[in-house]
C-alpha atoms as a PDB file:
ATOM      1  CA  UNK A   1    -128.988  72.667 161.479  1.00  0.00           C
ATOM      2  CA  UNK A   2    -131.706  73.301 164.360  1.00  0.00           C
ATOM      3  CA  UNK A   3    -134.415  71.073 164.482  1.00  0.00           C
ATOM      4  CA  UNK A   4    -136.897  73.699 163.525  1.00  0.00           C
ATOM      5  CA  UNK A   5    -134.994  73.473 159.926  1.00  0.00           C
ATOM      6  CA  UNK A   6    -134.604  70.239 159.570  1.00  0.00           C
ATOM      7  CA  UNK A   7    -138.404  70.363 160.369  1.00  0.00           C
ATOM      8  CA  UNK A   8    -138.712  72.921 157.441  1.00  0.00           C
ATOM      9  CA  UNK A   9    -136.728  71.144 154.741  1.00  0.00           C
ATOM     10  CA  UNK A  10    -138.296  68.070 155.089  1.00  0.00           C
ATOM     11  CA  UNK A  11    -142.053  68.540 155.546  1.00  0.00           C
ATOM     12  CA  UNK A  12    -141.964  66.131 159.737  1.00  0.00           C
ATOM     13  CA  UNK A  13    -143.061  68.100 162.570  1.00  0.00           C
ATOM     14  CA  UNK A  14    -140.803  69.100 165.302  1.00  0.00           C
ATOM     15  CA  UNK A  15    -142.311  66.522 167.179  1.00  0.00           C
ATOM     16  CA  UNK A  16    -141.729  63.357 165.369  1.00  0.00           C
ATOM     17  CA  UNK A  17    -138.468  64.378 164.463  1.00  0.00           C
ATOM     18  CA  UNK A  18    -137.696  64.080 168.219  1.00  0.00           C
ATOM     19  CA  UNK A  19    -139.505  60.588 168.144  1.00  0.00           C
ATOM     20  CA  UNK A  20    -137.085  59.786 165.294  1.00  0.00           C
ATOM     21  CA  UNK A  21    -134.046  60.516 167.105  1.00  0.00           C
ATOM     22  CA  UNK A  22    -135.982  58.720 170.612  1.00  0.00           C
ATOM     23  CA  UNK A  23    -136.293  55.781 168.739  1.00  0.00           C
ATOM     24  CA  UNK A  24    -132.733  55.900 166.879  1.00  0.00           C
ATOM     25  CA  UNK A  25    -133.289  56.880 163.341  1.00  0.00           C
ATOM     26  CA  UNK A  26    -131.911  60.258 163.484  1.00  0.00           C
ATOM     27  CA  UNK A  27    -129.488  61.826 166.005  1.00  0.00           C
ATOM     28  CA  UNK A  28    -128.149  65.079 166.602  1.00  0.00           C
ATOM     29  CA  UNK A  29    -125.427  66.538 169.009  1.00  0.00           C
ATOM     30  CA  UNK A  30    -126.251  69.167 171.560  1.00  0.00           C
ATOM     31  CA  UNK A  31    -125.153  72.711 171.563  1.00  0.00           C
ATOM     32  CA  UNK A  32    -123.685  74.104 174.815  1.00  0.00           C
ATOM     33  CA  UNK A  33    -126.763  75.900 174.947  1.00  0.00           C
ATOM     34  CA  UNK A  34    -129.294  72.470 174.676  1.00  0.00           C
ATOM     35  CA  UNK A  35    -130.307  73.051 171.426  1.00  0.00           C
ATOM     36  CA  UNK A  36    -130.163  69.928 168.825  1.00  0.00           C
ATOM     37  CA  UNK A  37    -127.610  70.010 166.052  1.00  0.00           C
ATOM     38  CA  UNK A  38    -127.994  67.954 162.800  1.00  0.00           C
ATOM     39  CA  UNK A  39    -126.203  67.090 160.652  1.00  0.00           C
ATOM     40  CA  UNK A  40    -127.034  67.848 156.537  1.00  0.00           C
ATOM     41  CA  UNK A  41    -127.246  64.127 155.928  1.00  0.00           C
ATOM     42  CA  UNK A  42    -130.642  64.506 158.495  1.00  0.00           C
ATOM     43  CA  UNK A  43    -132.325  65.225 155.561  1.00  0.00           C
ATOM     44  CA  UNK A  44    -131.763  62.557 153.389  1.00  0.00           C
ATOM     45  CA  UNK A  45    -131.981  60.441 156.304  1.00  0.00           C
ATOM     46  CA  UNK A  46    -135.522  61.858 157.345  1.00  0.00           C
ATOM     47  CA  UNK A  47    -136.734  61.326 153.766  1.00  0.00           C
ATOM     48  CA  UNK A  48    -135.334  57.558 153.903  1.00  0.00           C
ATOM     49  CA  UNK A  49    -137.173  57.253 157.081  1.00  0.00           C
ATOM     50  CA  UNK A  50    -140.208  58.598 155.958  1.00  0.00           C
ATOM     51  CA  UNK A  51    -140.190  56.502 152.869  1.00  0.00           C
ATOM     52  CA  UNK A  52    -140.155  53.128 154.945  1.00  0.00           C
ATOM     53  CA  UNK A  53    -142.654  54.163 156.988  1.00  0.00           C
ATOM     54  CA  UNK A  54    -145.213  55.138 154.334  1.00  0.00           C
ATOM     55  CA  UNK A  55    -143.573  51.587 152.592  1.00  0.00           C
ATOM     56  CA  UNK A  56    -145.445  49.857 156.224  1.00  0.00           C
ATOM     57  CA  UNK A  57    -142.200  49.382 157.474  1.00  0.00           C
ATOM     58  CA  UNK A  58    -142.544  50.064 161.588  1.00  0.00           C
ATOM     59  CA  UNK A  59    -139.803  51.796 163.081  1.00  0.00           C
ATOM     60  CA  UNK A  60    -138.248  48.792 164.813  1.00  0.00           C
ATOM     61  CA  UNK A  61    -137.230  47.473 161.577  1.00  0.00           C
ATOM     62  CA  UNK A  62    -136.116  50.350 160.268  1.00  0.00           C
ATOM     63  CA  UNK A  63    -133.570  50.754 163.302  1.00  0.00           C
ATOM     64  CA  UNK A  64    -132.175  46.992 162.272  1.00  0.00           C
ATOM     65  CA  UNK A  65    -131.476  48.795 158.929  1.00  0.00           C
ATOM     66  CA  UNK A  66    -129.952  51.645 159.697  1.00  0.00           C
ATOM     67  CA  UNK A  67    -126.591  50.696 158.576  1.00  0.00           C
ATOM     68  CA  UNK A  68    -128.111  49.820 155.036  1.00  0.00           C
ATOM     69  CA  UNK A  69    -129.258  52.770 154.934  1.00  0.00           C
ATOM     70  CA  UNK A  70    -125.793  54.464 155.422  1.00  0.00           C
ATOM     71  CA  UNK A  71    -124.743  52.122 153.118  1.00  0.00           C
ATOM     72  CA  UNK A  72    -127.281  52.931 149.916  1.00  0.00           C
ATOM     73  CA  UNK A  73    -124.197  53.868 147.781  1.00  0.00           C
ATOM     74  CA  UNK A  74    -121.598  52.227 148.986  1.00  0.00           C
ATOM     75  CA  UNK A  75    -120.103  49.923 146.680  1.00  0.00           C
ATOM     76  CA  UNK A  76    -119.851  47.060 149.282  1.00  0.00           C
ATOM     77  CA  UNK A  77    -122.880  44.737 150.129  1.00  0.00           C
ATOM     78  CA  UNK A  78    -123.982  45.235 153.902  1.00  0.00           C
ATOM     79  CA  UNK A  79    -123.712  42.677 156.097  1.00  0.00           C
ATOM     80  CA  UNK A  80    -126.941  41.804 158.067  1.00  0.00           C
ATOM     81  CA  UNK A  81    -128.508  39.474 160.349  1.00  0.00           C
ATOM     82  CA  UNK A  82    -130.528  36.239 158.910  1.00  0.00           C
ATOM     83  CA  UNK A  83    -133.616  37.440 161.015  1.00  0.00           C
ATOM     84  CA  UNK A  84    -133.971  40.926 159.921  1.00  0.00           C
ATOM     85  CA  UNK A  85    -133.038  39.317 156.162  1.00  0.00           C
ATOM     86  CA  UNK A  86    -135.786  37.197 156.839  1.00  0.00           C
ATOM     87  CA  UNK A  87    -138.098  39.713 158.293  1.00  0.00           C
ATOM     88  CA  UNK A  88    -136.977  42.074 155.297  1.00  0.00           C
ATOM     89  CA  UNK A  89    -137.959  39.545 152.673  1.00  0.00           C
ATOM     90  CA  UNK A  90    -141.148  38.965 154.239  1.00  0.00           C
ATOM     91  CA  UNK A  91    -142.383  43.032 153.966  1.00  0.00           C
ATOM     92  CA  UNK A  92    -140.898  42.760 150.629  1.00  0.00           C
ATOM     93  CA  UNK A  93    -143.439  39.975 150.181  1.00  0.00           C
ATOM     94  CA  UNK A  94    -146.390  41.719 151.737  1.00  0.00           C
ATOM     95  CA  UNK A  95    -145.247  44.999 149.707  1.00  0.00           C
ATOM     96  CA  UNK A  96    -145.295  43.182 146.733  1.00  0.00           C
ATOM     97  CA  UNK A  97    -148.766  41.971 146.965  1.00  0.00           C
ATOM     98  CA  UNK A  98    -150.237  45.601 148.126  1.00  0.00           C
ATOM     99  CA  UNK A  99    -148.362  46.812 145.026  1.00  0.00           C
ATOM    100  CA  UNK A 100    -150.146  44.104 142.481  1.00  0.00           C
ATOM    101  CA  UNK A 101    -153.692  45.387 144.521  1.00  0.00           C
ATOM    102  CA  UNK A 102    -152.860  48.572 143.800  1.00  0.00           C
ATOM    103  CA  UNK A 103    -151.925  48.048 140.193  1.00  0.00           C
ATOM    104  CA  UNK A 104    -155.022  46.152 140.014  1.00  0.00           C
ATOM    105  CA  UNK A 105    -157.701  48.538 141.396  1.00  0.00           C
ATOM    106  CA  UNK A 106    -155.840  51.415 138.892  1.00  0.00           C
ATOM    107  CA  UNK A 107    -156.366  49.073 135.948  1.00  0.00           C
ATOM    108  CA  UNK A 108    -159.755  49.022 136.880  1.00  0.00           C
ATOM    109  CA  UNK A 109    -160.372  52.351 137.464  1.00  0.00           C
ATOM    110  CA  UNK A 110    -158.776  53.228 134.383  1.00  0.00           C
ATOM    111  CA  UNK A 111    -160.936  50.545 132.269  1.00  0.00           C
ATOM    112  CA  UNK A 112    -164.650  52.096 133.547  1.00  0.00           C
ATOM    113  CA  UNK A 113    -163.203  55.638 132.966  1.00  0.00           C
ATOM    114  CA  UNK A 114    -162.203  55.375 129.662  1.00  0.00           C
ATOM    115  CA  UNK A 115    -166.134  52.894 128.851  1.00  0.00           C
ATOM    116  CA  UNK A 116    -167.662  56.041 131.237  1.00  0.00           C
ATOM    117  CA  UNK A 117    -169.606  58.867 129.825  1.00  0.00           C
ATOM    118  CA  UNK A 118    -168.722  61.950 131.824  1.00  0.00           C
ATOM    119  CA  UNK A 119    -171.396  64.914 132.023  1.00  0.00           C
ATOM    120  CA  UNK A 120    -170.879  67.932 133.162  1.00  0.00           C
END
């Protein structure tokens, strides 16, 4: 599929779908005329992407992961580095601790809507 699809189907601008594939996350193969080719996996994988990065993963990282990614659902365990483990474990940590925030500022929210008395 053209970029201006893939584009389509998954909500990313032309434009940082070509940073994607700049920095690594995506590629594509070039038609005899220029043009980019993906592949259908591109979605998926722009979706993946996308998810990390709204997660506060940066890109770099994500690179690293890359072959976890390819490897979501396949039975065997990927085999990694100890630093990006590391550095994994560490956003996990950090992701974990914006989630209980999160949870926390909801609970509250939720607790002075439901003692609130709404007018119109």
């Amino acid at each position: 599929m053209r970029i201006g699809e893939l584009a389509a189907r998954t909500g990313v601008s032309t434009r940082l779908l070509r940073y994607y594939e700049a920095q690594g996350l995506i590629s594509s193969q070039r038609e005899a005329n220029g043009y980019r080719d993906y592949p259908d996996g591109a979605v998926e994988r722009v979706d993946q992407v996308r998810d990390l990065i709204d997660a506060g993963i940066p890109t770099a990282v994500i690179l690293d992961m890359i072959p976890c990614l390819a490897s979501v659902t396949d039975p065997e365990a990927p085999v990694i580095a100890r630093a990006l483990a590391e550095s994994l474990s560490a956003r996990r940590a950090q992701l974990e601790q914006r989630i209980g925030c999160l949870s926390k500022n909801r609970d509250a929210i939720a607790a002075y809507l439901e003692r609130a008395t709404i007018t119109s």
